[in-house]
Protein backbone atom coordinates (compact mmCIF):
# COMPACT_ATOMS: atom_id res chain seq x y z
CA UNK A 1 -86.52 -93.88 167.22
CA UNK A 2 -86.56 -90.23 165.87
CA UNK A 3 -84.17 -87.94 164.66
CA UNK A 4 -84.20 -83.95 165.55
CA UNK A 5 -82.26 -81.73 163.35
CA UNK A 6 -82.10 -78.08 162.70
CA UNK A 7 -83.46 -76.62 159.62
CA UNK A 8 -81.35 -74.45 157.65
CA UNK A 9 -80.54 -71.07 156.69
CA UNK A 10 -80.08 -71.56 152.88
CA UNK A 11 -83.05 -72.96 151.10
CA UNK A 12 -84.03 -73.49 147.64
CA UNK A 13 -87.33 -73.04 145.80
CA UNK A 14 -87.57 -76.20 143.16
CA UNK A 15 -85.34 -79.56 143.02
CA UNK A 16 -84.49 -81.90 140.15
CA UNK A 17 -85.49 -84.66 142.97
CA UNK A 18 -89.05 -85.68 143.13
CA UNK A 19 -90.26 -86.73 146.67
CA UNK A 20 -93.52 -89.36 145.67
CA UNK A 21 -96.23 -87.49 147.59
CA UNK A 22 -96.15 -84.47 150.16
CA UNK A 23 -97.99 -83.59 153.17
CA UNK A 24 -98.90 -80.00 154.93
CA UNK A 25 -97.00 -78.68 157.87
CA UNK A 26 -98.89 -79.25 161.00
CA UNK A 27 -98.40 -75.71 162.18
CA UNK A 28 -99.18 -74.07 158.80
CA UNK A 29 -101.59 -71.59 160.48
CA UNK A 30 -98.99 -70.39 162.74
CA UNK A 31 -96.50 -70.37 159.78
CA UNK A 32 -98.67 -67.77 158.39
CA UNK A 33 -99.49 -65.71 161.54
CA UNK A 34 -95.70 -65.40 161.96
CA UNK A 35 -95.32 -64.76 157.56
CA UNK A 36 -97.93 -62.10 157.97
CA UNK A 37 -96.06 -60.10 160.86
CA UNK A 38 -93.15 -60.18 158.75
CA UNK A 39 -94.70 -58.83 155.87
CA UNK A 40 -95.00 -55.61 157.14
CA UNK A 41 -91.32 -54.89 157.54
CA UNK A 42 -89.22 -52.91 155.22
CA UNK A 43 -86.25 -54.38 153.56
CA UNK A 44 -83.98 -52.21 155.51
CA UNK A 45 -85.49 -53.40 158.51
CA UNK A 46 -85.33 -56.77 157.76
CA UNK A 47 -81.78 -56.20 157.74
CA UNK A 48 -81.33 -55.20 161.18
CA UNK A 49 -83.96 -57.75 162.48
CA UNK A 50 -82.48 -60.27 161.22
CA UNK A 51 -79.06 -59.27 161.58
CA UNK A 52 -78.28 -60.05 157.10
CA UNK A 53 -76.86 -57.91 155.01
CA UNK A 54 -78.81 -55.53 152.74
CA UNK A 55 -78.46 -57.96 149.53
CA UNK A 56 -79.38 -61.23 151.44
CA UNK A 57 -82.67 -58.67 153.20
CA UNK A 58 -83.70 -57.35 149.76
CA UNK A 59 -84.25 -61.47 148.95
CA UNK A 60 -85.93 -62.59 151.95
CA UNK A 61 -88.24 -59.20 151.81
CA UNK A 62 -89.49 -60.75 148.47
CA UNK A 63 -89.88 -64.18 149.47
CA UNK A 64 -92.21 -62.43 152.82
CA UNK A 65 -94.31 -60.10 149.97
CA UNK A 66 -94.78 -63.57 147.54
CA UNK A 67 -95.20 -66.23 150.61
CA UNK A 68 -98.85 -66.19 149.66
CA UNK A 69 -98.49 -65.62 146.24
CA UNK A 70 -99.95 -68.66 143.85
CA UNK A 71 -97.19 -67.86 141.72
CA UNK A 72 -94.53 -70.33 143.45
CA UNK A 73 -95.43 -73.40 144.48
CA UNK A 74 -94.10 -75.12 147.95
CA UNK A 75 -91.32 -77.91 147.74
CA UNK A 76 -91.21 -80.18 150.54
CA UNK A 77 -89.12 -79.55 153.71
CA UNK A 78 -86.33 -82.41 152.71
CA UNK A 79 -85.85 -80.67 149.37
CA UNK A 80 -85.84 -77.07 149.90
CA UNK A 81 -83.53 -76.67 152.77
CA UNK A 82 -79.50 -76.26 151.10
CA UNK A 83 -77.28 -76.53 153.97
CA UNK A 84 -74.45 -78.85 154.97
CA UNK A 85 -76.60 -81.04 156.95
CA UNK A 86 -79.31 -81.51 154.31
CA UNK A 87 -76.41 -82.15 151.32
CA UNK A 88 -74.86 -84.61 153.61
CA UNK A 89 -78.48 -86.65 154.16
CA UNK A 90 -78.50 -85.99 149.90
CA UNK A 91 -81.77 -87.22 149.13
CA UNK A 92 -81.40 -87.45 145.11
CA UNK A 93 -81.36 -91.16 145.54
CA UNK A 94 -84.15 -91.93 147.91
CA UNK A 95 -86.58 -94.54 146.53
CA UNK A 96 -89.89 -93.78 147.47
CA UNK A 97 -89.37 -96.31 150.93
CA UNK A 98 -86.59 -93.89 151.74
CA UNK A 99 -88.78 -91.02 151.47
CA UNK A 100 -91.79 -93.26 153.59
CA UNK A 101 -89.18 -93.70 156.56
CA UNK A 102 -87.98 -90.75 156.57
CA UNK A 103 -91.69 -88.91 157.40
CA UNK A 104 -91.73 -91.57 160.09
CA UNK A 105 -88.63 -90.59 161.95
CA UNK A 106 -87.05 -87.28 160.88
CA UNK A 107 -88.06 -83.99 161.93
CA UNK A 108 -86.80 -81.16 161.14
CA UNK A 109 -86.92 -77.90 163.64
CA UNK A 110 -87.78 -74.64 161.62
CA UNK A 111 -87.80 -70.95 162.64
CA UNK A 112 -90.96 -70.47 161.11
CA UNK A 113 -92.98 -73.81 160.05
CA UNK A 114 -92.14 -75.34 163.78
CA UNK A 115 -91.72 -79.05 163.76
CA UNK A 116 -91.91 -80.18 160.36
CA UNK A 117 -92.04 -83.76 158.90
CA UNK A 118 -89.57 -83.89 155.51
CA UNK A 119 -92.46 -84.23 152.92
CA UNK A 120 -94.67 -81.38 154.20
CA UNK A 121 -94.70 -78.14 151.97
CA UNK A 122 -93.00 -75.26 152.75
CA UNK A 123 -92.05 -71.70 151.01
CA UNK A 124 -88.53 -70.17 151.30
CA UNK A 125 -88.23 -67.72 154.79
CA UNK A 126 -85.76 -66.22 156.56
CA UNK A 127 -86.21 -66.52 160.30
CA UNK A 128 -84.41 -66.36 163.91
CA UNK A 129 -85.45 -67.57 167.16
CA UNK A 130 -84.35 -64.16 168.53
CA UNK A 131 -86.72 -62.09 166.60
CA UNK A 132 -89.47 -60.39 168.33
CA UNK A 133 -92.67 -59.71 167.04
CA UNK A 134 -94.96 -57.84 169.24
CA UNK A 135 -98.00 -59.30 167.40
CA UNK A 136 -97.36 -62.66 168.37
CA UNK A 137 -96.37 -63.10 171.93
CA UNK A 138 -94.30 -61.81 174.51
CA UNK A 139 -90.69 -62.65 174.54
CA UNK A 140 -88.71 -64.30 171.03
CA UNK A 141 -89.89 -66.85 168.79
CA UNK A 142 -88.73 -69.42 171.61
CA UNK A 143 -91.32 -68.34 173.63
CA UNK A 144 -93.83 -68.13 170.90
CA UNK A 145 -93.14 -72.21 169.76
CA UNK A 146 -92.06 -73.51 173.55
CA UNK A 147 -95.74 -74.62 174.27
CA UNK A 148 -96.93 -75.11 170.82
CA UNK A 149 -94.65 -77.41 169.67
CA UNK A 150 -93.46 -79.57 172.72
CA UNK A 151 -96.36 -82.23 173.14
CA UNK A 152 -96.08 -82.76 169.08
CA UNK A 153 -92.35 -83.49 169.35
CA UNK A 154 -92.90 -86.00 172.49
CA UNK A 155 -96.06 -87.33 171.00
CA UNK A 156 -93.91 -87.93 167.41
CA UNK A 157 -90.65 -89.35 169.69
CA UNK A 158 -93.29 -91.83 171.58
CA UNK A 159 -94.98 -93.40 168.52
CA UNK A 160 -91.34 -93.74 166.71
CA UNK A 161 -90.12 -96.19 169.79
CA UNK A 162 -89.08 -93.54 172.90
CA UNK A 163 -86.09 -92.55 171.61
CA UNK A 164 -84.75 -88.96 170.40
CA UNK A 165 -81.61 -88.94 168.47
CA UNK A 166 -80.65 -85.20 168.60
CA UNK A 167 -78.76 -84.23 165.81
CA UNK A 168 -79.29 -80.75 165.84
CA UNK A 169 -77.93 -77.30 166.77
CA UNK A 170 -78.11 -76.61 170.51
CA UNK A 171 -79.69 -73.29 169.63
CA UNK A 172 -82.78 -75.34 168.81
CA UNK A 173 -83.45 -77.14 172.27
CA UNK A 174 -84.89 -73.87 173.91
CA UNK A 175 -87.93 -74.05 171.29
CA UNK A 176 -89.18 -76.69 172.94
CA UNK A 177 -90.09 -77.58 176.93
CA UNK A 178 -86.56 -79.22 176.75
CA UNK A 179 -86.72 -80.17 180.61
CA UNK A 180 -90.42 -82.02 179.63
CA UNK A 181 -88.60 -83.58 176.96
CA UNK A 182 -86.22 -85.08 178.89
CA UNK A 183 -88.44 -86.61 181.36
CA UNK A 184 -90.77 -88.07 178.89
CA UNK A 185 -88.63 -89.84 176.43
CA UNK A 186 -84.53 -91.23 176.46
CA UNK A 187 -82.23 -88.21 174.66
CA UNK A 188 -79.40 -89.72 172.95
CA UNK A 189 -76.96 -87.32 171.32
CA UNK A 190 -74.11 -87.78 169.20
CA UNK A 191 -70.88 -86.04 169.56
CA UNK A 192 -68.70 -86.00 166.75
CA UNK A 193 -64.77 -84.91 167.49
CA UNK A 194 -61.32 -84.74 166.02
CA UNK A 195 -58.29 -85.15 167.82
CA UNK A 196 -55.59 -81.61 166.83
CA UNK A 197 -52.85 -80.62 168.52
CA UNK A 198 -53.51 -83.76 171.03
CA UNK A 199 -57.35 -82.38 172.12
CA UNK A 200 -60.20 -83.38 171.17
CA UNK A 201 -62.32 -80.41 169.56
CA UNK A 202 -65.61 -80.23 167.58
CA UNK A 203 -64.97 -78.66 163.90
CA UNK A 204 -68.64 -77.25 163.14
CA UNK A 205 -68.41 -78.22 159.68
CA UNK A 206 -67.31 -81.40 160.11
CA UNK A 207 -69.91 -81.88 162.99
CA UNK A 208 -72.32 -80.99 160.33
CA UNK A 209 -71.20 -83.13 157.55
CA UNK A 210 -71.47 -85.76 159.92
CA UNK A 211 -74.66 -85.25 161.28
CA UNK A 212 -76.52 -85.02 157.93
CA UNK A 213 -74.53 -88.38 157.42
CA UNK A 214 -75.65 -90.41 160.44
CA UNK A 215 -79.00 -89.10 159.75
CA UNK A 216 -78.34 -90.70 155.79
CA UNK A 217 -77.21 -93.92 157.27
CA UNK A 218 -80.36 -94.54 159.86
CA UNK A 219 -83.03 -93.78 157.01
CA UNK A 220 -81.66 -95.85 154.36
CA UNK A 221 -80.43 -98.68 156.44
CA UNK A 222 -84.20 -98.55 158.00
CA UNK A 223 -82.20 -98.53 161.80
CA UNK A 224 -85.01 -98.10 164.56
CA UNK A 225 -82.49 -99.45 167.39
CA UNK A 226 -80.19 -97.07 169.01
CA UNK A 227 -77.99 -99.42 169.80
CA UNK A 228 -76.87 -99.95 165.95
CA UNK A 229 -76.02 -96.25 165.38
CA UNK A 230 -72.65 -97.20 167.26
CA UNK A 231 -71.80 -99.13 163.79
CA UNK A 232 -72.04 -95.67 161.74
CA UNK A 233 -68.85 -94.91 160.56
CA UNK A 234 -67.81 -92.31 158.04
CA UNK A 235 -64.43 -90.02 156.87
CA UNK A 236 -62.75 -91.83 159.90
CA UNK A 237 -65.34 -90.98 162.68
CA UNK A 238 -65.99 -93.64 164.77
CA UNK A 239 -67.70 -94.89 167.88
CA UNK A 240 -65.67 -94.25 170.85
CA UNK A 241 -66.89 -96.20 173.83
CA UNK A 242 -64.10 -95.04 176.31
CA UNK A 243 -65.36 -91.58 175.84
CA UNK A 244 -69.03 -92.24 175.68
CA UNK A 245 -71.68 -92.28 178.46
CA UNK A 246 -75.50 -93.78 178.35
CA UNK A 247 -76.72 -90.64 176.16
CA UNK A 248 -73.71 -88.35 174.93
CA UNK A 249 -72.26 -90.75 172.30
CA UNK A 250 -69.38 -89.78 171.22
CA UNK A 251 -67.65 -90.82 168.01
CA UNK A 252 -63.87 -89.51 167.34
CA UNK A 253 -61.66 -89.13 164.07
């Protein structure tokens, strides 16, 4: 069993945490093919590129000018990454068979680094699926990691048992032969929902919070078995089996 999330938009460059060991992304050359394209934009370019204001442009201009600077090291993937999902799987107490499972069956989909395992090394970026570099390929950065990245993320799902748990972003799925996916290896995705105002609707925060949790619970309760994930409760969320089907699992508040 093996969990997909999304990586994140905020990241961090050193943690108080201390992962035991640390491997390189498998996709580090293209990491640095797309790095080096980027390089060559101006800071007020960035801006409009990436759609970020000037401020948040000016800081991910210097963190393309330093990405192969000696100067600051890498963290790994689990650690650097500072959004909701990632402070919800809140690795500061992992013991070093945390951090062992984890590599086995988390991955993490980045906009630059592709599929990356939690302990591999990365430097801060700023990226979008959207963008378009013309020294790359033609299309978006979807087209550019579609057939790169595809065989690696069935390959990964196959030795971890045949299952996918998705718990990321749909915005990621088109970075990968999703359709190939499908037909290789069982999809199970979790839904998380709150009933307001007598509907049930999906509060994006919440959804996130609860993904990072889920993802939490299966690495430090060592779960490998689908089937047990319908146990995960947390903040009221629940397995709902009436609203369920074989792969959309949904669990309600």
């Amino acid at each position: 069993m093996l969990i997909l999330i999304s990586s994140a938009k905020t990241m961090v460059t050193n943690s108080q945490i201390k992962a035991p060991t640390y491997t390189f992304p498998r996709f580090q050359k293209e990491a640095e093919e797309i790095i080096m394209n980027m390089i060559q934009y101006t800071s007020e370019e960035l801006s409009q590129i990436l759609k970020i204001n000037p401020k948040l442009a000016a800081e991910n201009y210097l963190r393309f000018q330093d990405f192969f600077s000696t100067t600051h090291t890498p963290l790994q993937s689990i650690l650097s990454y500072n959004g909701i999902v990632f402070k919800n799987i809140n690795p500061k107490d992992f013991t070093p068979e945390d951090f062992e499972f984890a590599q086995k069956h988390l991955r993490i989909a980045s906009f630059a680094y592709g599929l990356l395992r939690p302990l591999d090394l990365i430097k801060s970026y700023r990226m979008e699926y959207d963008v378009k570099l013309s020294g790359l390929a033609d299309g978006n950065m979807y087209s550019y990691w579609q057939n790169k990245q595809t065989n690696t993320l069935i390959d990964d799902i196959k030795k971890s048992g045949g299952e996918l748990i998705f718990l990321g972003s749909m915005d990621i799925q088109p970075a990968f032969d999703w359709k190939k996916v499908k037909k290789s290896v069982r999809i199970i995705m979790p839904d998380f929902k709150i009933w307001k105002n007598g509907k049930l609707q999906t509060i994006v925060i919440y959804a996130k919070m609860a993904r990072g949790q889920m993802s939490r619970f299966i690495i430090k309760n060592r779960i490998t078995n689908p089937e047990e994930l319908k146990t995960f409760s947390w903040e009221g969320f629940a397995y709902d089996e009436t609203l369920s089907t074989d792969n959309n699992w949904v669990f309600t508040q």
